[in-house]
C-alpha atoms as a PDB file:
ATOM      1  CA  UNK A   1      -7.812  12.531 -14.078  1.00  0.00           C
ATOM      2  CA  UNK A   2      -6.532  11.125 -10.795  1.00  0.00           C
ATOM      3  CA  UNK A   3      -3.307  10.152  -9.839  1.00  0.00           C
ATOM      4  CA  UNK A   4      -1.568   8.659  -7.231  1.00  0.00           C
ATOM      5  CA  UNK A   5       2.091   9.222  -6.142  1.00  0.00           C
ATOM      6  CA  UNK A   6       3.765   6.594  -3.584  1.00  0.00           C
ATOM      7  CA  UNK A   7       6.535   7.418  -2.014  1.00  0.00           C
ATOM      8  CA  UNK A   8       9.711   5.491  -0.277  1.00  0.00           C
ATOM      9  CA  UNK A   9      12.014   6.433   2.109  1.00  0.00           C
ATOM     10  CA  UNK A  10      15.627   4.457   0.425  1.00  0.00           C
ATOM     11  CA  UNK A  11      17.398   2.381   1.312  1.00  0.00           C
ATOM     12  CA  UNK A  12      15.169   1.859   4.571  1.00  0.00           C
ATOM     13  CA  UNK A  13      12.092   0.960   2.802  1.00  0.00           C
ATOM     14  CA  UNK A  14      13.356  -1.019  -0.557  1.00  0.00           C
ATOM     15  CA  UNK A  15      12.098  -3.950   0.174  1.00  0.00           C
ATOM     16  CA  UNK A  16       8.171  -2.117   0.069  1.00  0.00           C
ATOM     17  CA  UNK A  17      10.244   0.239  -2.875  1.00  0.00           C
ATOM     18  CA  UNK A  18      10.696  -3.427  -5.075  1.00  0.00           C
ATOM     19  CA  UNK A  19       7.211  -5.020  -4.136  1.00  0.00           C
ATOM     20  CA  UNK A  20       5.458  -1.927  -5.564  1.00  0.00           C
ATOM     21  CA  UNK A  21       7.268  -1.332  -8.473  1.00  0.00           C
ATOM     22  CA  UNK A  22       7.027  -5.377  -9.421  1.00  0.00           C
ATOM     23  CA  UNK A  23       3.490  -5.934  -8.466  1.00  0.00           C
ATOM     24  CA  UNK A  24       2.069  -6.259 -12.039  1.00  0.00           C
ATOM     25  CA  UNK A  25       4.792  -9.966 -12.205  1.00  0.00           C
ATOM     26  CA  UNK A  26       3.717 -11.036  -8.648  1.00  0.00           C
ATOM     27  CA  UNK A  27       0.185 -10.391 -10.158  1.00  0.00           C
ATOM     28  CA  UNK A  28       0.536 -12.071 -12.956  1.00  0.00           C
ATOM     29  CA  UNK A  29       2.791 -15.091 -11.425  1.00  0.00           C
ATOM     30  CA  UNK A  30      -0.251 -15.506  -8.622  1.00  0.00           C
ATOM     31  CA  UNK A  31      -2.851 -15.476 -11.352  1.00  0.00           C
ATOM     32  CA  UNK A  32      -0.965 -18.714 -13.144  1.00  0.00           C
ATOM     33  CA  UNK A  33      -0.529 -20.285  -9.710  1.00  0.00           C
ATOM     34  CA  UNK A  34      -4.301 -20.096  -9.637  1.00  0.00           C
ATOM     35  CA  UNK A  35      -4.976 -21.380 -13.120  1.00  0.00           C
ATOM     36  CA  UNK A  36      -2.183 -24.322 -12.327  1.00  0.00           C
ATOM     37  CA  UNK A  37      -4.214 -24.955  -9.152  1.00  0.00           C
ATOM     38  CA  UNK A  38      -8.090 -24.680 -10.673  1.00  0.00           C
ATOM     39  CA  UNK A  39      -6.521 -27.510 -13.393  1.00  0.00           C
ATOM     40  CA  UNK A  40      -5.987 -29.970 -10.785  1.00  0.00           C
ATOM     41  CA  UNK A  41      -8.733 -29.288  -9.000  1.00  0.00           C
ATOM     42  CA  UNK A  42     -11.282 -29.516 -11.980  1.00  0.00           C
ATOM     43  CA  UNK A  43      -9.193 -32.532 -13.633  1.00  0.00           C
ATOM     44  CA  UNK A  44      -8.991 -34.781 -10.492  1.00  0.00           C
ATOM     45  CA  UNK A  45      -5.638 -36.887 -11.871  1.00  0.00           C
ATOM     46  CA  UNK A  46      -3.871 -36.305  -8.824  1.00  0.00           C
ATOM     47  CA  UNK A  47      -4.930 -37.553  -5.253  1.00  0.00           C
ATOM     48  CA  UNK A  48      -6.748 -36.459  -2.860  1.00  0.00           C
ATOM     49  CA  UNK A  49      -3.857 -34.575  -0.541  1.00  0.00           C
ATOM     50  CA  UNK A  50      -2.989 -32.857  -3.874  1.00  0.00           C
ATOM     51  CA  UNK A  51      -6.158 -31.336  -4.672  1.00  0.00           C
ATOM     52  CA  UNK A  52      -6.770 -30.135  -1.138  1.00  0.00           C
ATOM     53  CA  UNK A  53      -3.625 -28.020  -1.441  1.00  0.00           C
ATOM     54  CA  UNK A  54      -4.468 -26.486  -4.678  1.00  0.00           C
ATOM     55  CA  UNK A  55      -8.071 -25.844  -3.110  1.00  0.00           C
ATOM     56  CA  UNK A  56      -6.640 -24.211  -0.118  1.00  0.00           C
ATOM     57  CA  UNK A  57      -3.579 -22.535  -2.463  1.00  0.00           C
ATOM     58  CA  UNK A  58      -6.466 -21.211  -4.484  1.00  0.00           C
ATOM     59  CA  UNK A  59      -8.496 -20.162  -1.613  1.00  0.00           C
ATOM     60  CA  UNK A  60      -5.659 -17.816  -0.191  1.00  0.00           C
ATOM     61  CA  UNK A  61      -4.642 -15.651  -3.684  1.00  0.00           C
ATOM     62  CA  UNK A  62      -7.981 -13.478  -3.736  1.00  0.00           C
ATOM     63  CA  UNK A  63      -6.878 -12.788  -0.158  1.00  0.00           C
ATOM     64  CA  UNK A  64      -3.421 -11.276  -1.180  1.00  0.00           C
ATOM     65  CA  UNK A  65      -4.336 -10.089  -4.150  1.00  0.00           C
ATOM     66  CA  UNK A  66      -8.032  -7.710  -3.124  1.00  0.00           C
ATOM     67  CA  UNK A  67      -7.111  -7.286   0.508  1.00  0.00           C
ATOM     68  CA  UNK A  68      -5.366  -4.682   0.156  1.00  0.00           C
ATOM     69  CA  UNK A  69      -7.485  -2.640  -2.095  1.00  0.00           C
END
């Protein structure tokens, strides 16, 4: 089976150290951004300025989430 080790260089690198070792929340916090965003967008209540931004919000989490990958 493969595995994969990261390692960090502390305290110069714990800011890299933290991102890593949270990445499943900031995953799962970008994923609800996107559902909060796809609700406005497919529900049209708000106006027009509003659902641009969740379009454009929307259009910018596959980037940060797959381009790294």
């Amino acid at each position: 089976m493969p595995r994969a080790t990261l390692e960090f260089n502390l305290p110069e690198e714990r800011s890299e150290f933290m991102t890593a070792l949270h990445g499943g929340h900031y995953e799962s916090c970008l994923c609800d951004i996107d559902n909060l965003c796809r609700q406005i967008v497919k529900h049209g209540q708000n106006s027009e300025e509003t659902i641009k931004l969740a379009e454009q919000i929307r259009g910018l989490i596959p980037y940060y989430i797959f381009d790294n990958e």
